[in-house]
C-alpha atoms as a PDB file:
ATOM      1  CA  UNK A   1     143.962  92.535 129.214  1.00  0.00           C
ATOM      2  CA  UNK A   2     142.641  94.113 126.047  1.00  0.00           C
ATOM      3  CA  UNK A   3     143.210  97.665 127.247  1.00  0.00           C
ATOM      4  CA  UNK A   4     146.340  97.033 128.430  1.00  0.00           C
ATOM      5  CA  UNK A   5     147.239  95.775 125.100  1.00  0.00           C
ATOM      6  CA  UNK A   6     145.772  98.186 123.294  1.00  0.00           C
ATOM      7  CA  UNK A   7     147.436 100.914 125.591  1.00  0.00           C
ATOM      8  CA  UNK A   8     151.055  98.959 124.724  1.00  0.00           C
ATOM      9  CA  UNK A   9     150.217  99.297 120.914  1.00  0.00           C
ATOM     10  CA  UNK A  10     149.226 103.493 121.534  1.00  0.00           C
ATOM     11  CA  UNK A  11     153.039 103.914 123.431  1.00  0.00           C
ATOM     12  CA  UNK A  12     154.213 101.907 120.591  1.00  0.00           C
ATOM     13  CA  UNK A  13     153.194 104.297 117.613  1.00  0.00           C
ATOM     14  CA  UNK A  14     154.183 107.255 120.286  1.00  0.00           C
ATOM     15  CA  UNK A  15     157.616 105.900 120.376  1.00  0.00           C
ATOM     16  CA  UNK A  16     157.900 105.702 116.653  1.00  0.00           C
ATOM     17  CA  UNK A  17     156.637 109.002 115.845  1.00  0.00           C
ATOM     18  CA  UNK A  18     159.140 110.395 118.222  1.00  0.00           C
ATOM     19  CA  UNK A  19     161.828 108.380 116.117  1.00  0.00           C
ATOM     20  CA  UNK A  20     160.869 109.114 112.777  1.00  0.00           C
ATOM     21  CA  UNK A  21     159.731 112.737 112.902  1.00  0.00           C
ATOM     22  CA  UNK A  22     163.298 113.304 115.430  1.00  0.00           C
ATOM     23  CA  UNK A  23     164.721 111.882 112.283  1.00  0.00           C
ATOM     24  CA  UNK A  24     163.142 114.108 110.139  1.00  0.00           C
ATOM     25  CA  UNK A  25     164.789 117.190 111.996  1.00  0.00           C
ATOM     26  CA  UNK A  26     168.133 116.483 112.437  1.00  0.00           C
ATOM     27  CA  UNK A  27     167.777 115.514 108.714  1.00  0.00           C
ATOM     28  CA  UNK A  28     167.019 119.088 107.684  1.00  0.00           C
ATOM     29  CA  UNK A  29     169.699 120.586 106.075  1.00  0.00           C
ATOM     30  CA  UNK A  30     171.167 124.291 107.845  1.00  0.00           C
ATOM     31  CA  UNK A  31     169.976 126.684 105.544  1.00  0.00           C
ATOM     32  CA  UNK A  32     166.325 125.454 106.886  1.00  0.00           C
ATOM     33  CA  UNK A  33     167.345 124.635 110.513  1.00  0.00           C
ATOM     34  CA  UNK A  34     164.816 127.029 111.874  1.00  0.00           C
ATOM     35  CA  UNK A  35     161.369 128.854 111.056  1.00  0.00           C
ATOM     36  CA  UNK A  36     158.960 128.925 108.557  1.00  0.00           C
ATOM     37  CA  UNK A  37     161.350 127.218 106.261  1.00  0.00           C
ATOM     38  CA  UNK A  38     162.067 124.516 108.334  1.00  0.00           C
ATOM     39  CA  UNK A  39     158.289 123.782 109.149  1.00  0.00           C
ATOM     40  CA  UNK A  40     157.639 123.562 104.704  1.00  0.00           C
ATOM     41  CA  UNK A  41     160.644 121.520 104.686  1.00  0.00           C
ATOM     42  CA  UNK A  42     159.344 118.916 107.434  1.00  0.00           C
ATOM     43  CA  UNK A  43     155.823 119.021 105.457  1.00  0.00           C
ATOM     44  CA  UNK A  44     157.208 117.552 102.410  1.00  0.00           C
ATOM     45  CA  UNK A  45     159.311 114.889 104.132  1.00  0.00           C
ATOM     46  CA  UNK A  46     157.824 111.744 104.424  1.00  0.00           C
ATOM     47  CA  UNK A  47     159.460 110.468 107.715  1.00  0.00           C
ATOM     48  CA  UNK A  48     157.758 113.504 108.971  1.00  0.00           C
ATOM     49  CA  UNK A  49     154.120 112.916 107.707  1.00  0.00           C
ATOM     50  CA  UNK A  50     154.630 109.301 108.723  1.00  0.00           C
ATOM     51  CA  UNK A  51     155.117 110.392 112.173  1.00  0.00           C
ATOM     52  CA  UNK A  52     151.877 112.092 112.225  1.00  0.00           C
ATOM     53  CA  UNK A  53     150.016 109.182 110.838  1.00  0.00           C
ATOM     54  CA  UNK A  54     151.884 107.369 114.071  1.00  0.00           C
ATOM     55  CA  UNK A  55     150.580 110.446 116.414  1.00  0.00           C
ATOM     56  CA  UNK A  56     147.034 109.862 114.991  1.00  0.00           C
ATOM     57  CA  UNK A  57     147.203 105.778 116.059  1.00  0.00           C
ATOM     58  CA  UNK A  58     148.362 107.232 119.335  1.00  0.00           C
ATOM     59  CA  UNK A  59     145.180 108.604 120.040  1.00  0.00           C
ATOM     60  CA  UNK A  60     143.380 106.121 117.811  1.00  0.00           C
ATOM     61  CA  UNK A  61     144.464 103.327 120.049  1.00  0.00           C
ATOM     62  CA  UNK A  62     144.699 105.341 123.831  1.00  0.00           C
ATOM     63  CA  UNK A  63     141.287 105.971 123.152  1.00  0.00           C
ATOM     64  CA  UNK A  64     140.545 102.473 122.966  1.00  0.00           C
ATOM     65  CA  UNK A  65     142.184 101.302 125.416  1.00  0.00           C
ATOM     66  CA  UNK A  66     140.702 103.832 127.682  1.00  0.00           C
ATOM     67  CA  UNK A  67     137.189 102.364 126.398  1.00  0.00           C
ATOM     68  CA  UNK A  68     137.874  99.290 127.431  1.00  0.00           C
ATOM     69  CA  UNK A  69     139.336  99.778 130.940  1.00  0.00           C
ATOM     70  CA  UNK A  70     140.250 102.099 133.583  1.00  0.00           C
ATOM     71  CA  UNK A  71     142.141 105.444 133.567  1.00  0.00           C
ATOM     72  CA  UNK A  72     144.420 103.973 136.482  1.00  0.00           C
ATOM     73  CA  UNK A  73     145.218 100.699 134.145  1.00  0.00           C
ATOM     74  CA  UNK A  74     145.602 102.454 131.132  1.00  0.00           C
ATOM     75  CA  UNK A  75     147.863 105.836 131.906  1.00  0.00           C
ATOM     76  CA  UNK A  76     150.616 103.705 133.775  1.00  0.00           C
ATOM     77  CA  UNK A  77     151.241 101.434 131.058  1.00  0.00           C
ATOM     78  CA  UNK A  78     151.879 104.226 128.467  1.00  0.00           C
ATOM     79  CA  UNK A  79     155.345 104.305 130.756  1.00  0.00           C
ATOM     80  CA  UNK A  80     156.275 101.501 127.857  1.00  0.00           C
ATOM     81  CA  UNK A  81     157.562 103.993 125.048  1.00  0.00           C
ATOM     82  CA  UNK A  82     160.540 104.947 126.848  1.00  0.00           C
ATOM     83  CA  UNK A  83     161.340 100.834 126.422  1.00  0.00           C
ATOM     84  CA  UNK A  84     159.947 100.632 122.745  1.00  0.00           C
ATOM     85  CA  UNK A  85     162.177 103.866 121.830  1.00  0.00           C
ATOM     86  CA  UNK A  86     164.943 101.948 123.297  1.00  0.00           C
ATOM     87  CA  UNK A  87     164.247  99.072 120.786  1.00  0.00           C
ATOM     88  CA  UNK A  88     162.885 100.988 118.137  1.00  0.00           C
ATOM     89  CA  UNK A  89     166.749 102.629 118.425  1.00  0.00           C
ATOM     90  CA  UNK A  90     169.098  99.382 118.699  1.00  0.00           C
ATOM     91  CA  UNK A  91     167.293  97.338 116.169  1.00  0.00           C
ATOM     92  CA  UNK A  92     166.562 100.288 114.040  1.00  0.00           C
ATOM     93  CA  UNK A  93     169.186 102.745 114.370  1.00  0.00           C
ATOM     94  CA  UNK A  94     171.586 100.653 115.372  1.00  0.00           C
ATOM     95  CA  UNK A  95     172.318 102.435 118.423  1.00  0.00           C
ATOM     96  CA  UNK A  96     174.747 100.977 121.299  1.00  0.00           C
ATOM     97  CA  UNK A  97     172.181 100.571 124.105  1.00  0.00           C
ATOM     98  CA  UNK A  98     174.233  99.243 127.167  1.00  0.00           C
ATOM     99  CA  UNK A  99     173.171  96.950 129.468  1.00  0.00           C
ATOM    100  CA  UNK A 100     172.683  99.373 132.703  1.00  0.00           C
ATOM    101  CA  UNK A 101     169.757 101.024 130.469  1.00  0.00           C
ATOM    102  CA  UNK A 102     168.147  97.607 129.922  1.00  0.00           C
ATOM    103  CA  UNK A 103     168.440  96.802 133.321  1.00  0.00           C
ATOM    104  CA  UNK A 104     166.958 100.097 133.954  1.00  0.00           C
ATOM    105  CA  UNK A 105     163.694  99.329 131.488  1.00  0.00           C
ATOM    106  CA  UNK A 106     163.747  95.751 133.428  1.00  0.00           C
ATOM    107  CA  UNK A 107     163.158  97.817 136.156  1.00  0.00           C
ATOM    108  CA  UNK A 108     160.493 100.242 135.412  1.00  0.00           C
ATOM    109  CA  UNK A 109     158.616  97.161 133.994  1.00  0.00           C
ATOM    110  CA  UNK A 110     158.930  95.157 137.227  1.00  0.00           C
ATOM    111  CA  UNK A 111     157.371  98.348 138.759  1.00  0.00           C
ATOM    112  CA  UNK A 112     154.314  98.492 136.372  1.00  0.00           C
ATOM    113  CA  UNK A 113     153.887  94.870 136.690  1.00  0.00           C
ATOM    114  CA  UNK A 114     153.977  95.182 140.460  1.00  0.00           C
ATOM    115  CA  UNK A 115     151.310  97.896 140.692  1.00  0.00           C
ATOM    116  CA  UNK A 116     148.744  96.423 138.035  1.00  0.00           C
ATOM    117  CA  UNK A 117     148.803  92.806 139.798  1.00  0.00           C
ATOM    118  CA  UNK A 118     148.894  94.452 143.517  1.00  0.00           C
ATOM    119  CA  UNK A 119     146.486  97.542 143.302  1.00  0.00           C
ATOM    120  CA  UNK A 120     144.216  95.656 140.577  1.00  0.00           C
ATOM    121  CA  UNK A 121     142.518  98.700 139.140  1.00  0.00           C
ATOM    122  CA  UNK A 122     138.785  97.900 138.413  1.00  0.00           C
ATOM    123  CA  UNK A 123     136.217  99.766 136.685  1.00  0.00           C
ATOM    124  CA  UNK A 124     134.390 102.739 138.346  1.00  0.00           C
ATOM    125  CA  UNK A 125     130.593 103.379 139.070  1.00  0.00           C
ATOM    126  CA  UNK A 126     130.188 105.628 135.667  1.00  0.00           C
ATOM    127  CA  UNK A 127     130.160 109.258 134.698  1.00  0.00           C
ATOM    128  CA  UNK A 128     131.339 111.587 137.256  1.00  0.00           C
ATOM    129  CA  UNK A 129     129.036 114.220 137.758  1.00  0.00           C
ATOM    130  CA  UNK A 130     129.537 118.018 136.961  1.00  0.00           C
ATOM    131  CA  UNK A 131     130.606 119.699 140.717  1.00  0.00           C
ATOM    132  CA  UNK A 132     132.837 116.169 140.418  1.00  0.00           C
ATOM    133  CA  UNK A 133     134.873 117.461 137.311  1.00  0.00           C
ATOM    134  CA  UNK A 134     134.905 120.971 138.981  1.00  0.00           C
ATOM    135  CA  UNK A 135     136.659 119.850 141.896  1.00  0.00           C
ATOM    136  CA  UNK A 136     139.007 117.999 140.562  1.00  0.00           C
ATOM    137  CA  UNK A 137     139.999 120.001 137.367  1.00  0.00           C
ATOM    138  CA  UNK A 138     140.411 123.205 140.371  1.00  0.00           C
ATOM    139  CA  UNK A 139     142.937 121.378 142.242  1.00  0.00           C
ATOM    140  CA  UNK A 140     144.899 119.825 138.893  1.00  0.00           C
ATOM    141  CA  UNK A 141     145.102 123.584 137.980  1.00  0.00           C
ATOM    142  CA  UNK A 142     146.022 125.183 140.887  1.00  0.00           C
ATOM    143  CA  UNK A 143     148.499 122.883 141.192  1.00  0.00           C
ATOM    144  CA  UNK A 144     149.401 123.467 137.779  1.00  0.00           C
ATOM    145  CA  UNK A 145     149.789 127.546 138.129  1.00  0.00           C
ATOM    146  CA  UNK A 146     151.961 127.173 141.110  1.00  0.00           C
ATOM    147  CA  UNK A 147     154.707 124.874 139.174  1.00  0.00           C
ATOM    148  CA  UNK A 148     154.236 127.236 136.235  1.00  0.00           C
ATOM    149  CA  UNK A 149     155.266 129.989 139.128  1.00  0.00           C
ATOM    150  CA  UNK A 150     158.006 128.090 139.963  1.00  0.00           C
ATOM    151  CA  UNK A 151     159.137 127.488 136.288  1.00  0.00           C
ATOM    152  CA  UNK A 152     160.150 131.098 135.379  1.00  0.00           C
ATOM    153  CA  UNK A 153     163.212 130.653 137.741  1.00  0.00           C
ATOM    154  CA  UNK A 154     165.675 128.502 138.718  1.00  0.00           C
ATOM    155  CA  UNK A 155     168.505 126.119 136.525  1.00  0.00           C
ATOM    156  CA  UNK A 156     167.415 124.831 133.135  1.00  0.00           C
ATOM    157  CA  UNK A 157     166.512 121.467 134.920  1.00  0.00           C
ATOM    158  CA  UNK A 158     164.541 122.931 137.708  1.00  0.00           C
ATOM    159  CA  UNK A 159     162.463 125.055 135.101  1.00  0.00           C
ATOM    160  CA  UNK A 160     162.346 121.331 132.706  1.00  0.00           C
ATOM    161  CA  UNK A 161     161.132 119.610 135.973  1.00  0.00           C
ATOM    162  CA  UNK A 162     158.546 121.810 136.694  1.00  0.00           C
ATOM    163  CA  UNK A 163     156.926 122.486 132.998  1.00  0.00           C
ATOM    164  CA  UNK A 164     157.336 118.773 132.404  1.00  0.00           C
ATOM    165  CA  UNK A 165     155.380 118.177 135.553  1.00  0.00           C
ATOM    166  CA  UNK A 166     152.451 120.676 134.411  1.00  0.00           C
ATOM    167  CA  UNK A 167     152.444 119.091 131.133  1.00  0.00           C
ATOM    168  CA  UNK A 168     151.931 115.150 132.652  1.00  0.00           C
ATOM    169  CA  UNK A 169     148.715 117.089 134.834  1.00  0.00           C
ATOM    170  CA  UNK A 170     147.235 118.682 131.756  1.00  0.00           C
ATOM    171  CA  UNK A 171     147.747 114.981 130.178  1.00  0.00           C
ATOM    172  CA  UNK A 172     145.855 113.220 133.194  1.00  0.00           C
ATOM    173  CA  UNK A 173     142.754 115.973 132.682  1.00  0.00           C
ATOM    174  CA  UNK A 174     142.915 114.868 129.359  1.00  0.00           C
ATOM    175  CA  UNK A 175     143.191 111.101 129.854  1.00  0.00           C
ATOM    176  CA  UNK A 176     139.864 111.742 131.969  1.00  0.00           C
ATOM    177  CA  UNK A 177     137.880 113.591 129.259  1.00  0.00           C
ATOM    178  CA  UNK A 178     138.692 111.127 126.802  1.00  0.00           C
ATOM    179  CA  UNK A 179     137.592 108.389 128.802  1.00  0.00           C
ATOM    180  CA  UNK A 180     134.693 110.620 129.592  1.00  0.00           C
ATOM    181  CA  UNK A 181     134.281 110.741 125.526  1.00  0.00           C
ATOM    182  CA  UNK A 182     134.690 107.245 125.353  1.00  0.00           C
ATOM    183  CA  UNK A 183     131.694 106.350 127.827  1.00  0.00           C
ATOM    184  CA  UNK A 184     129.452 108.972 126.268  1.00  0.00           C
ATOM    185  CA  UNK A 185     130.633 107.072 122.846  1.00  0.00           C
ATOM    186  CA  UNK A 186     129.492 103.545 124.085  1.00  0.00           C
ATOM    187  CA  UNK A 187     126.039 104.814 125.962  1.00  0.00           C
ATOM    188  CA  UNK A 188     124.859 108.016 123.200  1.00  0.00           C
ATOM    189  CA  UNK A 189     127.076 106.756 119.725  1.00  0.00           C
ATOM    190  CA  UNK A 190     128.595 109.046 117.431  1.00  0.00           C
ATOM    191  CA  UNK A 191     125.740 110.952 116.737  1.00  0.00           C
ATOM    192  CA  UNK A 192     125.011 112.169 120.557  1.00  0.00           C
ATOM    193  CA  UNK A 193     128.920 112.486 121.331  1.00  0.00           C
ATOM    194  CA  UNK A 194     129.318 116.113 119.844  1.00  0.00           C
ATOM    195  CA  UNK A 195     125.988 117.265 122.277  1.00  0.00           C
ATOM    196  CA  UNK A 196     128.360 116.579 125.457  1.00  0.00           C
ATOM    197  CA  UNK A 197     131.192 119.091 126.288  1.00  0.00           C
ATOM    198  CA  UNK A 198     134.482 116.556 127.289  1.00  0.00           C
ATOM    199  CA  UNK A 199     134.719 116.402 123.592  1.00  0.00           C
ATOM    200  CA  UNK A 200     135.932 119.387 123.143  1.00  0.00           C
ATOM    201  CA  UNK A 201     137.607 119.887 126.451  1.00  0.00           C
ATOM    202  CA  UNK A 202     139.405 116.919 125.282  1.00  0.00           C
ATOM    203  CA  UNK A 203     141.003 119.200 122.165  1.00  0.00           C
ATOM    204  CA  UNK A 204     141.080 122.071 124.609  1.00  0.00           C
ATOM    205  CA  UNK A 205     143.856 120.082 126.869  1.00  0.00           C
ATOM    206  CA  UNK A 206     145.531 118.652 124.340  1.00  0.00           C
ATOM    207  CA  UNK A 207     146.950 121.611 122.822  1.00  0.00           C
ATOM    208  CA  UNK A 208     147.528 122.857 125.899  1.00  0.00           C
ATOM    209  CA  UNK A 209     149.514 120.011 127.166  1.00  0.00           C
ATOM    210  CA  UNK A 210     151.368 119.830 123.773  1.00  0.00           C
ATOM    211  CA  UNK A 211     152.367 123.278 124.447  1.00  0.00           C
ATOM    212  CA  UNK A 212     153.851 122.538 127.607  1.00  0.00           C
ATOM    213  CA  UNK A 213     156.002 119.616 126.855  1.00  0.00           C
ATOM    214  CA  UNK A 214     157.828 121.625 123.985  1.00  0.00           C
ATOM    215  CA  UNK A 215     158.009 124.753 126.455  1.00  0.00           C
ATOM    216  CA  UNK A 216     159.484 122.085 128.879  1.00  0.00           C
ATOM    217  CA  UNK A 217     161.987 120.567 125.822  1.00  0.00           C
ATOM    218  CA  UNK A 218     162.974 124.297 124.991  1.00  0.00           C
ATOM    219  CA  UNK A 219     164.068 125.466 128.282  1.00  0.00           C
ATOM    220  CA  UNK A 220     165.830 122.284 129.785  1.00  0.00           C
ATOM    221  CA  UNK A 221     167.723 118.767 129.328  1.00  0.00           C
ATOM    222  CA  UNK A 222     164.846 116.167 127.829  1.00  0.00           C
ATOM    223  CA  UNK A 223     165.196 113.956 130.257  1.00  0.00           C
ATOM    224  CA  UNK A 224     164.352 116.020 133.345  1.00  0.00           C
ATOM    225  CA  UNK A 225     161.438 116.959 130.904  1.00  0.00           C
ATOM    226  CA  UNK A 226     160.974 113.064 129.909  1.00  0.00           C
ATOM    227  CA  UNK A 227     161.313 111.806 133.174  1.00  0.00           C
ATOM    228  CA  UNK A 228     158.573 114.133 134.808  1.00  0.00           C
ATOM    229  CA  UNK A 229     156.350 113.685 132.237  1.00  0.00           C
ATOM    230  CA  UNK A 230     156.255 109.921 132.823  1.00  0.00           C
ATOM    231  CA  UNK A 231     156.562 109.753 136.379  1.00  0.00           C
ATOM    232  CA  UNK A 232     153.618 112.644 137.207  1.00  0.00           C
ATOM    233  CA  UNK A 233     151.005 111.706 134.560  1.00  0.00           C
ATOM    234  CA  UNK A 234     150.517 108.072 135.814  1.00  0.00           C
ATOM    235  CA  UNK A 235     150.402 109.391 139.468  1.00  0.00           C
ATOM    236  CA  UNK A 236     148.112 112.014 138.780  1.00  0.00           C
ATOM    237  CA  UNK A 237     145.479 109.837 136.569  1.00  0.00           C
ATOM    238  CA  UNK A 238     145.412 107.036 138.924  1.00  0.00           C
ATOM    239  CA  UNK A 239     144.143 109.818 141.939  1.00  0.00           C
ATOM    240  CA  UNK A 240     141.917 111.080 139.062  1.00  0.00           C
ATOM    241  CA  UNK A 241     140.214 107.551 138.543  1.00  0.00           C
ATOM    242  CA  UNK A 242     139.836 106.787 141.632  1.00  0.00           C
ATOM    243  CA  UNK A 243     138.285 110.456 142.528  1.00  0.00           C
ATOM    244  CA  UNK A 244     136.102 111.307 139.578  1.00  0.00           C
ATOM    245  CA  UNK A 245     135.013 107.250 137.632  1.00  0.00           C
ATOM    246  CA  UNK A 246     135.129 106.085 141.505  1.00  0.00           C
ATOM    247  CA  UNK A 247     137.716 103.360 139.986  1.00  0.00           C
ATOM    248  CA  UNK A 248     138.744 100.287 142.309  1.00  0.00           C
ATOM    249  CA  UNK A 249     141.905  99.622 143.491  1.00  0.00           C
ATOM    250  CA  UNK A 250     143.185  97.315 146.286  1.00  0.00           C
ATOM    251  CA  UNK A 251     143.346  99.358 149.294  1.00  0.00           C
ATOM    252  CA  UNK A 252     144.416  97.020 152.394  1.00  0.00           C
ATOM    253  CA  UNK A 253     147.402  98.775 153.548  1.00  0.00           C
ATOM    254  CA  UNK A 254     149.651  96.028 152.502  1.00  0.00           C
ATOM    255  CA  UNK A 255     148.357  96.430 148.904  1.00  0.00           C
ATOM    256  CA  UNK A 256     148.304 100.145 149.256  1.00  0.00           C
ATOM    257  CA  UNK A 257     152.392 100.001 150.687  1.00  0.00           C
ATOM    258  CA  UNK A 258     153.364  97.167 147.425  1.00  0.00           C
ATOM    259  CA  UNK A 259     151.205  99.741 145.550  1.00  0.00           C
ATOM    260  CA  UNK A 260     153.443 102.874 146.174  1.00  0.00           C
ATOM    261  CA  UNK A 261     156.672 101.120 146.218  1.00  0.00           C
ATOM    262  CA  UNK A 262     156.040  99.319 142.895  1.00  0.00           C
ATOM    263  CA  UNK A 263     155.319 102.979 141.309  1.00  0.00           C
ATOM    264  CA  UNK A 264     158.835 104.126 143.216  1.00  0.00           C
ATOM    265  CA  UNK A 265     160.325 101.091 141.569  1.00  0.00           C
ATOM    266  CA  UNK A 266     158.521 102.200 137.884  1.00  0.00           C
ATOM    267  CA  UNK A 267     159.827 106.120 138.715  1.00  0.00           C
ATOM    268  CA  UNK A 268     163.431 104.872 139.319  1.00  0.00           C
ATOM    269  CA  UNK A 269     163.693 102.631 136.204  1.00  0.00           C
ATOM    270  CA  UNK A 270     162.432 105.897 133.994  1.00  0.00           C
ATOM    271  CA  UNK A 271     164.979 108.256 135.341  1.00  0.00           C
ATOM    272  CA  UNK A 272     167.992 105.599 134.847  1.00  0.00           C
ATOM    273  CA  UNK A 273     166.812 105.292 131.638  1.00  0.00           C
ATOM    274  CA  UNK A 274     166.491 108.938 130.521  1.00  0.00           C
ATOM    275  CA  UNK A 275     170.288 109.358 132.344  1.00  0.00           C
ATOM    276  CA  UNK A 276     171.692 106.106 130.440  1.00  0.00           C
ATOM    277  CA  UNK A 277     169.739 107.044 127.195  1.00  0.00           C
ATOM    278  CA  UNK A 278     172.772 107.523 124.314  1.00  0.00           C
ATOM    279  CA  UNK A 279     173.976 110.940 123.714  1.00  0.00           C
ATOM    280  CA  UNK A 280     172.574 113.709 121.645  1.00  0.00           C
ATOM    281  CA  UNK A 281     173.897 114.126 118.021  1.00  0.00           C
ATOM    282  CA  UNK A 282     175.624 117.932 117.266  1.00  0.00           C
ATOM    283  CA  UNK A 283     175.289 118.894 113.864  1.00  0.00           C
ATOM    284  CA  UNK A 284     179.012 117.726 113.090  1.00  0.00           C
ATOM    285  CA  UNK A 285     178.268 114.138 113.719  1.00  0.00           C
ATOM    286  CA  UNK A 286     175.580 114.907 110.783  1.00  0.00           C
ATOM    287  CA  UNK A 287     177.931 116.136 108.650  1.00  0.00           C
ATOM    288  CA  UNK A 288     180.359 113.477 109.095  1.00  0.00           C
ATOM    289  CA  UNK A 289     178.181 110.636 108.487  1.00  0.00           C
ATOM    290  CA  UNK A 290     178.957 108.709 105.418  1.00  0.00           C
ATOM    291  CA  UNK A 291     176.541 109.765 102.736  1.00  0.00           C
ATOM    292  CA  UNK A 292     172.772 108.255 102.873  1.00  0.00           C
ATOM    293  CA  UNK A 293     173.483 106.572 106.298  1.00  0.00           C
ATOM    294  CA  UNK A 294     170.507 107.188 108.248  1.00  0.00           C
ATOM    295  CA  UNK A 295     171.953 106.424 111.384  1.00  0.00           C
ATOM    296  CA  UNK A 296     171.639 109.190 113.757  1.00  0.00           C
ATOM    297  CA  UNK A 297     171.269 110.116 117.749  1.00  0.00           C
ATOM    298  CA  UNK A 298     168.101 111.336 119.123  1.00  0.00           C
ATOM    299  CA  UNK A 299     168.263 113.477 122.299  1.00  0.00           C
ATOM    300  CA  UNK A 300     168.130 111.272 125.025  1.00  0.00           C
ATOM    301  CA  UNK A 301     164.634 109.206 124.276  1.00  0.00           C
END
């Protein structure tokens, strides 16, 4: 219960730094819209920096929650932000959320529910062992080139779909070497944790999976990009616990059948609500919003 909590608090500051630093762009006025300009200007605002300092208890508290319990408990529930940016933007914002996007968050919570009770993830046999990691990281990136193939052509969504999807793999590699981090934390301490290499694998992929999901926000609609991104990285992590940390889950075939639809059910509710999200704000709804109202639109989530 403590991971999963501590995973809901990590989606929570995720959600908010998405808010606030979104916020802090469509703030910017045009003669800094893009460019070096517009990266000084977001440095000195302080719904900006704040959004950092909500970045940094993202990791702060995934971390933990990934020391405390399994890769295929922790990565699902991180599906949460989409529902915390939806409250974070009625009771904030004041945004008009209707009902079929609530229905749809009821929805992808009914899902998560479903597979945590029914597939029961329980904690592996330990560190996986080097030819383990090999393995497993080969296949993620093979898998990985090939939808990067696929990326370069195609409609805006196809190409969204497909970096968004190489993103949420690069995000499950690195959900692994934290928790890898994490266990080499709790057996060596802080002194012996910068001897063993998922430390800095663990920077490695997250740059490289940051990279991705703007490439994926740049060349398609967010939520194709959004909805891959949380669909693919809880799939992926929960074959990576279960392959490299040997993780338990409930594997009668009725459990393993409740297991997969419960996940459809989960995937369902995040598209709806990516779809039903409200609409994007164009620079002349900025301009014609009574002065100091800081009501705006995000893009979709």
């Amino acid at each position: 219960m403590i991971a999963i909590l501590f995973a809901a608090v990590g989606s929570l500051c995720n959600a908010s730094a998405a808010v606030v630093q979104r916020l802090a762009h469509v703030s910017a006025p045009p003669e800094v819209s893009t460019g070096w300009r517009k990266a000084l200007y977001l440095f000195r605002q302080p719904l900006w920096l704040l959004g950092l300092l909500f970045l940094v208890g993202t990791f702060v508290f995934t971390a933990t929650a990934l020391y405390f319990g399994q890769i295929a408990l922790v990565q699902p529930v991180l599906v949460v932000e989409l529902i915390f940016m939806l409250a974070l933007r009625r009771f904030w914002l004041r945004d008009q959320i209707a009902g079929r996007t609530w229905g749809a968050a009821a929805l992808t919570c009914l899902g998560l529910a479903g597979f945590l009770v029914i597939a029961h993830p329980q904690e592996g046999t330990g560190l996986p062992s080097t030819s383990g990691w090999i393995r497993s990281v080969a296949i993620r990136l093979a898998i990985i080139v090939v939808l990067l193939a696929l990326s370069r052509r195609g409609t805006p969504a196809r190409r969204a779909a497909m970096l968004g999807s190489s993103a949420a793999i690069v995000w499950s590699i690195d959900a692994g070497f934290m928790k890898a981090a994490t266990a080499l934390l709790s057996r060596d301490g802080w002194v012996h944790l910068f001897f063993h290499w998922p430390v800095y694998l663990l920077v490695v992929t997250g740059i490289v999976g940051t990279l991705l999901v703007q490439a994926s926000l740049n060349v398609g609609p967010l939520m194709v990009s959004q909805a891959a991104l949380l669909i693919v990285d809880p799939l992926s992590s929960i074959l990576l616990g279960i392959e490299l940390f040997r993780e338990h889950v409930n594997r009668s075939p009725g459990a393993v059948s409740a297991s997969v639809l419960s996940l459809i059910l989960m995937g369902v509710g995040v598209v709806l609500m990516s779809r039903w999200a409200p609409p994007v704000m164009e620079p002349h709804q900025r301009a014609a919003a009574p002065h100091g109202s800081r009501k705006v639109l995000l893009d979709g989530f």
